[in-house]
C-alpha atoms as a PDB file:
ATOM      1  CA  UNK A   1      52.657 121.931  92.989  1.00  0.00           C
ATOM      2  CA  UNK A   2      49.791 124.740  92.504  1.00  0.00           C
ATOM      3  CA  UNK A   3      46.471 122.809  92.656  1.00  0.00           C
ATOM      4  CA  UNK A   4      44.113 124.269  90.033  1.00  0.00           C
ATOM      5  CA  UNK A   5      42.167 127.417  91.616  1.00  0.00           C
ATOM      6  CA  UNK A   6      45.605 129.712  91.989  1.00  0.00           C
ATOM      7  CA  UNK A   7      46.229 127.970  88.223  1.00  0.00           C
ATOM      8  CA  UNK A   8      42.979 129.342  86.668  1.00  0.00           C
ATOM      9  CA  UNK A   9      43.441 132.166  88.943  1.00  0.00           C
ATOM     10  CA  UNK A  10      46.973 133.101  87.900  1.00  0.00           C
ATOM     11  CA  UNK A  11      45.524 132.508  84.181  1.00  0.00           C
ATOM     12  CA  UNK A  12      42.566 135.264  84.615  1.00  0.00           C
ATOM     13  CA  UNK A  13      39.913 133.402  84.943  1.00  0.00           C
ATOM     14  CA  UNK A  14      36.877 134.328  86.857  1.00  0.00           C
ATOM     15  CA  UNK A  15      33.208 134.910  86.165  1.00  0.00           C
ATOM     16  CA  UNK A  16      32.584 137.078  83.100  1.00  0.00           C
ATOM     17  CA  UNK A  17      35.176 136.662  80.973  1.00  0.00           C
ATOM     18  CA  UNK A  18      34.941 136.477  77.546  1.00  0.00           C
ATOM     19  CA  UNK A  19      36.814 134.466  75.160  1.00  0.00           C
ATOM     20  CA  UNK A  20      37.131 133.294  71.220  1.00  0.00           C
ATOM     21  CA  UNK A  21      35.164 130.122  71.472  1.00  0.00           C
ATOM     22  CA  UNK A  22      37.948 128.270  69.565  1.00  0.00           C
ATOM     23  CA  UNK A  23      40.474 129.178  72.559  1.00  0.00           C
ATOM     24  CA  UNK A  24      38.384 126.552  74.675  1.00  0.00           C
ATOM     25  CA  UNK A  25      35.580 124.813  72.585  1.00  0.00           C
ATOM     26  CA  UNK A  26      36.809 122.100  69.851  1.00  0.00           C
ATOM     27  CA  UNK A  27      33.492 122.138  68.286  1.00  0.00           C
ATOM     28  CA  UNK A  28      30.004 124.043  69.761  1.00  0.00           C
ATOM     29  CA  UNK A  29      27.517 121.021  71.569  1.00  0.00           C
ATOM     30  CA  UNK A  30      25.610 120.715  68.378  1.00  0.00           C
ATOM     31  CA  UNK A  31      28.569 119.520  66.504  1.00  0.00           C
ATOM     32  CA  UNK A  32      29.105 122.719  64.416  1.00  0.00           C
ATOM     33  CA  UNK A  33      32.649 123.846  63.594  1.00  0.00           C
ATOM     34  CA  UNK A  34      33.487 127.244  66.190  1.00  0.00           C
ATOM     35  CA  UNK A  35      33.930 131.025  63.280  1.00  0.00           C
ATOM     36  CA  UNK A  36      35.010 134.440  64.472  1.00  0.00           C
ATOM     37  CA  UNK A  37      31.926 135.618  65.624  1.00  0.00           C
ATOM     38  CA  UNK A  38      31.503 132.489  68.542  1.00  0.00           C
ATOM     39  CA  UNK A  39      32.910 133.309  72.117  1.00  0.00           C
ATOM     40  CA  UNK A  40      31.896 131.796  75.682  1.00  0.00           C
ATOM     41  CA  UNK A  41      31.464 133.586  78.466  1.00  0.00           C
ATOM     42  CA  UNK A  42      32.189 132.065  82.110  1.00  0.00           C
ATOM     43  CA  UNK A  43      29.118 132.252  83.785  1.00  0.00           C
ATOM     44  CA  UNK A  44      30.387 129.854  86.890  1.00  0.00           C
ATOM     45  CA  UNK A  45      30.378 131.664  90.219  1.00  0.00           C
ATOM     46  CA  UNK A  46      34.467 133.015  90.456  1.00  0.00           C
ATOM     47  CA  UNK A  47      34.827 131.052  93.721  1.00  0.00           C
ATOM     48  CA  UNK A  48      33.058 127.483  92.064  1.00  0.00           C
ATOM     49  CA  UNK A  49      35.630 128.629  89.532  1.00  0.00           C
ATOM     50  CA  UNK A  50      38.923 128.825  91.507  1.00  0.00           C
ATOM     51  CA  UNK A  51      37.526 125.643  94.267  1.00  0.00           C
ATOM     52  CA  UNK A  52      41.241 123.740  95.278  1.00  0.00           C
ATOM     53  CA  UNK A  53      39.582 120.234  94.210  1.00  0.00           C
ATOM     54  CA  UNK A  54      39.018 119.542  90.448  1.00  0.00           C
ATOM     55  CA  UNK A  55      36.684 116.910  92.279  1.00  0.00           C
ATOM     56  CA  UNK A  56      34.572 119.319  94.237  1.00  0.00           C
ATOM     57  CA  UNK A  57      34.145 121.108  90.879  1.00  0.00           C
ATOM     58  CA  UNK A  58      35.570 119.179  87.856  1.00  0.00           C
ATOM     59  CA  UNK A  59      33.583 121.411  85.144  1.00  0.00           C
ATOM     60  CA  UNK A  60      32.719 125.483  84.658  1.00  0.00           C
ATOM     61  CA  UNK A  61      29.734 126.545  83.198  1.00  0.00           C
ATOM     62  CA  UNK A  62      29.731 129.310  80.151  1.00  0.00           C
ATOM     63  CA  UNK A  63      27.300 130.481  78.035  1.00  0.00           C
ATOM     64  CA  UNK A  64      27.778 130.822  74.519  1.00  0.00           C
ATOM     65  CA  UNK A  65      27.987 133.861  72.846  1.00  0.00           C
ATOM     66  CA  UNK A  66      27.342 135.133  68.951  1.00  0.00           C
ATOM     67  CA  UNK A  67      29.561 138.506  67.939  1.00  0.00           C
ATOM     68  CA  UNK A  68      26.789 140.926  66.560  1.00  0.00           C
ATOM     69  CA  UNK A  69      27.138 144.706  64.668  1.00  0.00           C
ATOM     70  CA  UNK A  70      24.579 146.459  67.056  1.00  0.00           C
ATOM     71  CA  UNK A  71      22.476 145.375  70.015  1.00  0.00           C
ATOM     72  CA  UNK A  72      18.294 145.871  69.766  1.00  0.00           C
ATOM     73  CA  UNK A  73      16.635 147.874  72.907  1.00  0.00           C
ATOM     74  CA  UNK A  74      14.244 145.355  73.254  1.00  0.00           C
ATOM     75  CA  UNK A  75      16.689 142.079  73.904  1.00  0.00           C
ATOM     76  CA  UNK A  76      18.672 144.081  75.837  1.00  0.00           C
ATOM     77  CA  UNK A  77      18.494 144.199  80.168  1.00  0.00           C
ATOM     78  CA  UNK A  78      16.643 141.027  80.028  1.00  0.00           C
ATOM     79  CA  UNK A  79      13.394 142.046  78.502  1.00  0.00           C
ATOM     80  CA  UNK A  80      12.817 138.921  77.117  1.00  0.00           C
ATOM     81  CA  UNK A  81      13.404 135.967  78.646  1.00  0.00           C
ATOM     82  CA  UNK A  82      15.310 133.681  75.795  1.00  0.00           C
ATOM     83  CA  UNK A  83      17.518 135.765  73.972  1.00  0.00           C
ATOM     84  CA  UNK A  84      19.819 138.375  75.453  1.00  0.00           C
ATOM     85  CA  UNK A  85      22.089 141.210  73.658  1.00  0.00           C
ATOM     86  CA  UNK A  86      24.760 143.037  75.500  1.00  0.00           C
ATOM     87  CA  UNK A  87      27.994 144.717  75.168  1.00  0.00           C
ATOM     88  CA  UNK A  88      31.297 145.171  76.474  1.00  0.00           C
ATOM     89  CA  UNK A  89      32.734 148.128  77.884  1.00  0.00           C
ATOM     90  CA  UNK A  90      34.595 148.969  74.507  1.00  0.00           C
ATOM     91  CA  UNK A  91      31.448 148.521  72.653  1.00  0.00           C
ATOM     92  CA  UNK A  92      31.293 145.284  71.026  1.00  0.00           C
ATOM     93  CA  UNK A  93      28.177 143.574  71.454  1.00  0.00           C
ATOM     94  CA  UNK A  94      27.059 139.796  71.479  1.00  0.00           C
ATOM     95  CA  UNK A  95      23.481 137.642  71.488  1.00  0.00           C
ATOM     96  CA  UNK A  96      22.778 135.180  73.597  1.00  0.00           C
ATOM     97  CA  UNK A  97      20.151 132.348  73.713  1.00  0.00           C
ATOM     98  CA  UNK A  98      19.311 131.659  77.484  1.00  0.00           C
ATOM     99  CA  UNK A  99      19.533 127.495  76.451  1.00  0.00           C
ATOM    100  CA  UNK A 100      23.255 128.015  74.684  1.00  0.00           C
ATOM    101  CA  UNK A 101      25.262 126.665  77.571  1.00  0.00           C
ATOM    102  CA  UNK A 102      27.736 123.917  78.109  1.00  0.00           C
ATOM    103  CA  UNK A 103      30.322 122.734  80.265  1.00  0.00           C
ATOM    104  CA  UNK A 104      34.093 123.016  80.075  1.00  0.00           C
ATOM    105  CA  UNK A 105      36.288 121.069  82.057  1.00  0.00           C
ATOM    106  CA  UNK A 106      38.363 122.805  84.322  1.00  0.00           C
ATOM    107  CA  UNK A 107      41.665 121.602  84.180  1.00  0.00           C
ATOM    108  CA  UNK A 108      41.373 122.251  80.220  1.00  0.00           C
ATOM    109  CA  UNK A 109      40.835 125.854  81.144  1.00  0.00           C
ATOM    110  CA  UNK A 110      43.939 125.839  83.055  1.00  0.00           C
ATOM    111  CA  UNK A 111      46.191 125.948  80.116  1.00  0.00           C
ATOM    112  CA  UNK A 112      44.549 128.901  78.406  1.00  0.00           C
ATOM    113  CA  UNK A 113      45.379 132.190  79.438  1.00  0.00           C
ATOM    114  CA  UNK A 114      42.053 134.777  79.632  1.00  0.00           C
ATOM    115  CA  UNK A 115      41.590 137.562  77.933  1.00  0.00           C
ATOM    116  CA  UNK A 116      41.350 140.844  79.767  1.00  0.00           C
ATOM    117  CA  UNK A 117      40.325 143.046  76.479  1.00  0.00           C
ATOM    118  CA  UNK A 118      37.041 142.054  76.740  1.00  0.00           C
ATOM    119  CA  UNK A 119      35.729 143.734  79.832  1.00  0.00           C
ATOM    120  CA  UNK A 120      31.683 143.761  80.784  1.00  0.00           C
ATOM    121  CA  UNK A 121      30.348 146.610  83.167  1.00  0.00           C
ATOM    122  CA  UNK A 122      29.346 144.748  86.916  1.00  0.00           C
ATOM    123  CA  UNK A 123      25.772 146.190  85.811  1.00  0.00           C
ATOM    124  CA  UNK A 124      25.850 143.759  82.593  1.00  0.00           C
ATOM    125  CA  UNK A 125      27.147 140.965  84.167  1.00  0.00           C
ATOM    126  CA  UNK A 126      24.673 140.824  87.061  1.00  0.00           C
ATOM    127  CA  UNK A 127      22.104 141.211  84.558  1.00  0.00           C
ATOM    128  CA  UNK A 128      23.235 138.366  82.405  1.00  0.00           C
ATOM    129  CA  UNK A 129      23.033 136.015  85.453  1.00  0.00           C
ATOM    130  CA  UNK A 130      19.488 136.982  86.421  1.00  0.00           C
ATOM    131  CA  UNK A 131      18.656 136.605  82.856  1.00  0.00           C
ATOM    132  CA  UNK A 132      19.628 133.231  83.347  1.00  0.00           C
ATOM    133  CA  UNK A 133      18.461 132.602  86.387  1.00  0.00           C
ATOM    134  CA  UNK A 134      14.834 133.944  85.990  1.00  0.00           C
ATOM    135  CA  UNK A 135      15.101 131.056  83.215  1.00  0.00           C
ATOM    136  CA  UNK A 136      14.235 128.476  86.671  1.00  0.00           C
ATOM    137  CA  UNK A 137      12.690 131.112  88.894  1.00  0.00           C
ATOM    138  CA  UNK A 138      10.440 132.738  87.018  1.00  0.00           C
ATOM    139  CA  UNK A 139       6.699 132.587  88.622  1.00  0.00           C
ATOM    140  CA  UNK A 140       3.800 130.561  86.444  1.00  0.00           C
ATOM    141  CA  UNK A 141       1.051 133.093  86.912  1.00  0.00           C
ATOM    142  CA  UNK A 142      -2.528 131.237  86.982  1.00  0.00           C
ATOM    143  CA  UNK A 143      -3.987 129.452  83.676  1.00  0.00           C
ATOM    144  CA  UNK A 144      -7.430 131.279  84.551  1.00  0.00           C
ATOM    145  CA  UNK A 145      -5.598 134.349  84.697  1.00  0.00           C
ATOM    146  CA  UNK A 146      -3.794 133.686  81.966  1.00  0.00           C
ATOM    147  CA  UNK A 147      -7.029 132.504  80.077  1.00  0.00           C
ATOM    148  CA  UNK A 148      -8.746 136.333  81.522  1.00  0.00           C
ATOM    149  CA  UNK A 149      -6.373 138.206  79.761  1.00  0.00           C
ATOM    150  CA  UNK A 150      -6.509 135.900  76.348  1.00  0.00           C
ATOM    151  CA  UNK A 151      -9.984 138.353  74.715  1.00  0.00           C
ATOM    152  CA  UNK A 152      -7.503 141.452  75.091  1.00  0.00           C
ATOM    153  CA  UNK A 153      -3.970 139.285  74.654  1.00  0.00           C
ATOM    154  CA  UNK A 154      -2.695 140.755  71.235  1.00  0.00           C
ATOM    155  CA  UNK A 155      -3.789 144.637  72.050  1.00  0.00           C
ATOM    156  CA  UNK A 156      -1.967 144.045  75.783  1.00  0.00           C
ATOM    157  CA  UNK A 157       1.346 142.530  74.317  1.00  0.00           C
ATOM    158  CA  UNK A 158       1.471 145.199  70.871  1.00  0.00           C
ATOM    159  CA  UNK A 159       1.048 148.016  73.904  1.00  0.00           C
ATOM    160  CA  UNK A 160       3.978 146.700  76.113  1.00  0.00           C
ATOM    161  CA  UNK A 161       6.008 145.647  73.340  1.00  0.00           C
ATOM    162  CA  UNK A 162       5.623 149.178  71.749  1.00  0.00           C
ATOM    163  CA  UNK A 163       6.277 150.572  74.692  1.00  0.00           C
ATOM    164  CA  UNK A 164       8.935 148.597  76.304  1.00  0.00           C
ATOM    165  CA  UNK A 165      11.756 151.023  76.307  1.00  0.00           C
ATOM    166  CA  UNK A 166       9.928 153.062  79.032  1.00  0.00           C
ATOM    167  CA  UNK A 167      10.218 150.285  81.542  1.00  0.00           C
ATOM    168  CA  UNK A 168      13.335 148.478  83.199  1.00  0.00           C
ATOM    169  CA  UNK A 169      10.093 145.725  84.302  1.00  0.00           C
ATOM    170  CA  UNK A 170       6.467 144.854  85.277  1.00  0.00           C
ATOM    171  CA  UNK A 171       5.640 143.958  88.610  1.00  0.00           C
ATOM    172  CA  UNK A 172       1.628 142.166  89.227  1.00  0.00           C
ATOM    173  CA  UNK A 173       0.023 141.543  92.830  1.00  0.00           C
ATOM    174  CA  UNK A 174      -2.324 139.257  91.847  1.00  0.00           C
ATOM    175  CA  UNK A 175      -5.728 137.961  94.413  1.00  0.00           C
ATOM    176  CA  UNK A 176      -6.147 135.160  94.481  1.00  0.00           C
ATOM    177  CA  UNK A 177      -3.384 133.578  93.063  1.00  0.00           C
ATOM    178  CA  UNK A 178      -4.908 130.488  92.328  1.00  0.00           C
ATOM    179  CA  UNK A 179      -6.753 129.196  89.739  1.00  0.00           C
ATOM    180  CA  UNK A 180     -10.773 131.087  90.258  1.00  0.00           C
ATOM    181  CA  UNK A 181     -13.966 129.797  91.975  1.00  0.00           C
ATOM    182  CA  UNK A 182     -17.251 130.394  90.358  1.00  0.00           C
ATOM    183  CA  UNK A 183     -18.493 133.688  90.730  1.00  0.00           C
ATOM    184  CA  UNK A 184     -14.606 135.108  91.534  1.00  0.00           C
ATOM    185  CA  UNK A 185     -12.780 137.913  89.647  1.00  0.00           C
ATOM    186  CA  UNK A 186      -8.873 138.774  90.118  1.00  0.00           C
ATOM    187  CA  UNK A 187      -7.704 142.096  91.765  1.00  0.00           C
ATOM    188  CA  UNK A 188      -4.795 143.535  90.104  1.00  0.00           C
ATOM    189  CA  UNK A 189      -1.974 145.955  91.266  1.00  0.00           C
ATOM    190  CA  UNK A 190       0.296 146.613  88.137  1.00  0.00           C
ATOM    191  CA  UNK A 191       3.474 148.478  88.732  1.00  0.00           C
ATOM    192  CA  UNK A 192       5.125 149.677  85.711  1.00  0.00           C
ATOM    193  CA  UNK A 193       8.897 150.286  86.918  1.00  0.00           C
ATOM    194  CA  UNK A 194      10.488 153.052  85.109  1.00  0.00           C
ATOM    195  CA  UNK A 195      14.479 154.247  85.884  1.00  0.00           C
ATOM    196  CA  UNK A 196      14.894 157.263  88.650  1.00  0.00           C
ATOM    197  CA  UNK A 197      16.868 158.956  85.505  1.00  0.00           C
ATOM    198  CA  UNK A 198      13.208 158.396  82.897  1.00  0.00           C
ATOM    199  CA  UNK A 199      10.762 158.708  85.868  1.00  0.00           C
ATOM    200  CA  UNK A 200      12.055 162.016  86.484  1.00  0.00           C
ATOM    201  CA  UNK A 201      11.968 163.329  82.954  1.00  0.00           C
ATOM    202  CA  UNK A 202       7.970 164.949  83.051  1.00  0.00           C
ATOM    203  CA  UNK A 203       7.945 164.376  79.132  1.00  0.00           C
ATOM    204  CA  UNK A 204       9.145 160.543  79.573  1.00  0.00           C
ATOM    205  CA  UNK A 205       6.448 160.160  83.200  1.00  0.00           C
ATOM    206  CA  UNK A 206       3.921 161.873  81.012  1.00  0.00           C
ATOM    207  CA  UNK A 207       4.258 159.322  78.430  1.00  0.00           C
ATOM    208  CA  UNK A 208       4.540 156.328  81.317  1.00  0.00           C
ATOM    209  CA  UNK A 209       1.652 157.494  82.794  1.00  0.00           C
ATOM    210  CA  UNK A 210      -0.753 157.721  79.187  1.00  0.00           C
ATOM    211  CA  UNK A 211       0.601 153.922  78.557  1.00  0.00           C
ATOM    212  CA  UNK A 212      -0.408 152.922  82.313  1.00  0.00           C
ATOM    213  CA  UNK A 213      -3.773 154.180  81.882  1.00  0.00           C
ATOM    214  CA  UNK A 214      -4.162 152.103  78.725  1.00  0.00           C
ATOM    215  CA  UNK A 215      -2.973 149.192  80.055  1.00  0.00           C
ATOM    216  CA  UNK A 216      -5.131 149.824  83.239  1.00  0.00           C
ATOM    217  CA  UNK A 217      -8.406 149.957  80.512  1.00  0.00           C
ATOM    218  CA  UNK A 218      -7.255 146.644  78.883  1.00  0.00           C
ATOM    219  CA  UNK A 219      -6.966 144.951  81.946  1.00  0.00           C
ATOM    220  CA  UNK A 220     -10.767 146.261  82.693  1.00  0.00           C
ATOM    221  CA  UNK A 221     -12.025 145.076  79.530  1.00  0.00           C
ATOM    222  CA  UNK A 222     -10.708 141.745  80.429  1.00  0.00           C
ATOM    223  CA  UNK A 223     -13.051 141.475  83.571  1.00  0.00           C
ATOM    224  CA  UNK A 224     -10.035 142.221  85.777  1.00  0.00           C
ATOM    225  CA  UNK A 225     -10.376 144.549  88.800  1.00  0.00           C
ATOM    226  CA  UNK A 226      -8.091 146.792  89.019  1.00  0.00           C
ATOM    227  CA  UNK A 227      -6.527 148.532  92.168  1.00  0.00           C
ATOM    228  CA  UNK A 228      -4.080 150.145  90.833  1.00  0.00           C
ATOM    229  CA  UNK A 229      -1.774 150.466  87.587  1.00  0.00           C
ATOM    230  CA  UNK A 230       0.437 153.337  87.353  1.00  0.00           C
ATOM    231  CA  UNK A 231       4.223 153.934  86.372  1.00  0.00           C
ATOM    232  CA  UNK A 232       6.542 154.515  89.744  1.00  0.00           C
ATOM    233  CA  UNK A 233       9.994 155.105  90.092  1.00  0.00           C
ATOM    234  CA  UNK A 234      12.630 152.142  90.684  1.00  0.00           C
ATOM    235  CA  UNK A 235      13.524 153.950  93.933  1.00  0.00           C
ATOM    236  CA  UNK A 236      10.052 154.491  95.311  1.00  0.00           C
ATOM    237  CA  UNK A 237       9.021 150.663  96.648  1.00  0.00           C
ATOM    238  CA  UNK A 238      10.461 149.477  99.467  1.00  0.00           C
ATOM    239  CA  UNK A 239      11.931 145.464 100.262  1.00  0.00           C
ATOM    240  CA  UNK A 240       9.192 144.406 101.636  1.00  0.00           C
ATOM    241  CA  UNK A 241       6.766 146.055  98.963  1.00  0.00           C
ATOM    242  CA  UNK A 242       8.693 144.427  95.847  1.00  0.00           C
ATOM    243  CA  UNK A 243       8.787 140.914  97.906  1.00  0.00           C
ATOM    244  CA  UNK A 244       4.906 141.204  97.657  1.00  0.00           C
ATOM    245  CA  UNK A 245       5.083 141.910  93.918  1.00  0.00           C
ATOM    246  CA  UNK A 246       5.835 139.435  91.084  1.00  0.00           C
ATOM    247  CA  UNK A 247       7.738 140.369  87.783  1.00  0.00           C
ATOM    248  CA  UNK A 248       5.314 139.718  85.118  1.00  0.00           C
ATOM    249  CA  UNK A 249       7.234 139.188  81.493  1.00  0.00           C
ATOM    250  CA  UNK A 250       4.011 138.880  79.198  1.00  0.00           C
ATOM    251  CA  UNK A 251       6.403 135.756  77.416  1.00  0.00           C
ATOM    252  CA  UNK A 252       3.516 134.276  75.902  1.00  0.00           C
ATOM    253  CA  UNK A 253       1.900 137.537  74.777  1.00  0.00           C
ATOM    254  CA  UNK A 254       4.828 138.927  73.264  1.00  0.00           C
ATOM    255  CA  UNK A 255       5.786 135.904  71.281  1.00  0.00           C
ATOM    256  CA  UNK A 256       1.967 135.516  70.057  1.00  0.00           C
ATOM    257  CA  UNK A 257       2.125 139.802  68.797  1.00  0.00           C
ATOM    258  CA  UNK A 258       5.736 137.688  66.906  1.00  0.00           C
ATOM    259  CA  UNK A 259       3.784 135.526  65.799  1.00  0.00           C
ATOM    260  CA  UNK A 260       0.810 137.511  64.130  1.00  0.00           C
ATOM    261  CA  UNK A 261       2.834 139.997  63.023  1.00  0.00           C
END
């Protein structure tokens, strides 16, 4: 008798896929009836997936998905850090909410065949799972800092979120990183990461390099000094340089610029 890893495997299933929420879900977690436009995606890792002992790993994890007509720049590649929009490699795109999630046990997914039609790019599917992920890793920067930035918080998140299709993300080295003493100030290096593709174009570098300096005077303003804050190339730092840097997603000034807009 096949135990149940070479029957989900045999079936298709393995991280990524994308299914009609009705082909696994009786009803989504908040009690509403699955439509068309709901699918899951299998976020699991593929060998958690196709583990030999349903008691090892009784359940699989996926991530619900909403069928949308077009994706928006600035939910897509993880920009911001709740919802998500992405597309397959035929062009049909979904939303995602990073909290939509749920369980499915795995011996019910052994009946159901996968689909194959709906295919996602390795690029897409490694950045939905660090999407997710960043949802537990994600560094708390310090309240003072936090509370530094508040005099200049609208004009900083209106400028990134203007901005944002210039840069893949925003990396901070931040001293100290700790709440301040009396009489302290923070030094800042900001590192606005642009593509090798965009970094390349001078009319695109141009235009990184005008929002940089911006930024950099913002930053200023706030009683921040600054080091450095320029627009670099995804290519240029080095391991050990972007394992000293932290990724900075302004969450709380972009959703206050929502907010008062």
């Amino acid at each position: 008798m096949q135990d149940i890893g070479e029957r989900l495997r045999e079936k298709g299933w393995r991280q990524g896929v994308i299914v009609p929420a009705d082909q696994i879900l009786e009803g989504l977690p908040d009690g509403s009836p699955t439509t068309d436009d709901d699918f899951a995606m299998v976020v699991s890792q593929s060998c958690d997936l196709v583990h030999h002992d349903l008691g090892k790993e009784p359940s699989a994890v996926v991530l619900l998905l909403k069928s949308i007509e077009s994706g928006s720049l600035e939910l897509m590649h993880g920009r911001n850090p709740r919802l998500l929009h992405l597309a397959t490699c035929d062009g049909q795109w979904f939303e995602a909410w990073a909290w939509n999630q749920t369980s499915i046990p795995r011996d019910a997914l052994a009946s159901k065949n996968a689909s194959r039609e709906m295919k996602l790019d390795p690029s897409v599917l490694r950045c939905v799972l660090d999407w997710l992920a960043k949802r537990f890793t994600r560094i708390a920067f310090p309240d003072n800092f936090n509370d530094t930035l508040n005099p200049k918080s609208n004009a900083i998140g209106k400028l990134l979120k203007k901005n944002h299709q210039h840069f893949s993300e925003i990396l901070l080295n931040i001293s100290p990183f700790d709440e301040l003493e009396t009489g302290q100030r923070y030094e800042l290096a900001c590192y606005l990461l642009m593509e090798r593709e965009r970094h390349d174009d001078p009319a695109a570098l141009a235009q990184a390099r005008a929002i940089a300096a911006k930024l950099e005077k913002l930053f200023v303003d706030c009683g921040i000094d600054v080091l450095a804050c320029s627009a670099v190339s995804e290519g240029v730092l080095t391991v050990a340089e972007f394992n000293e840097l932290l990724s900075w997603d302004f969450d709380h000034l972009t959703y206050r610029v929502s907010m008062d807009a």
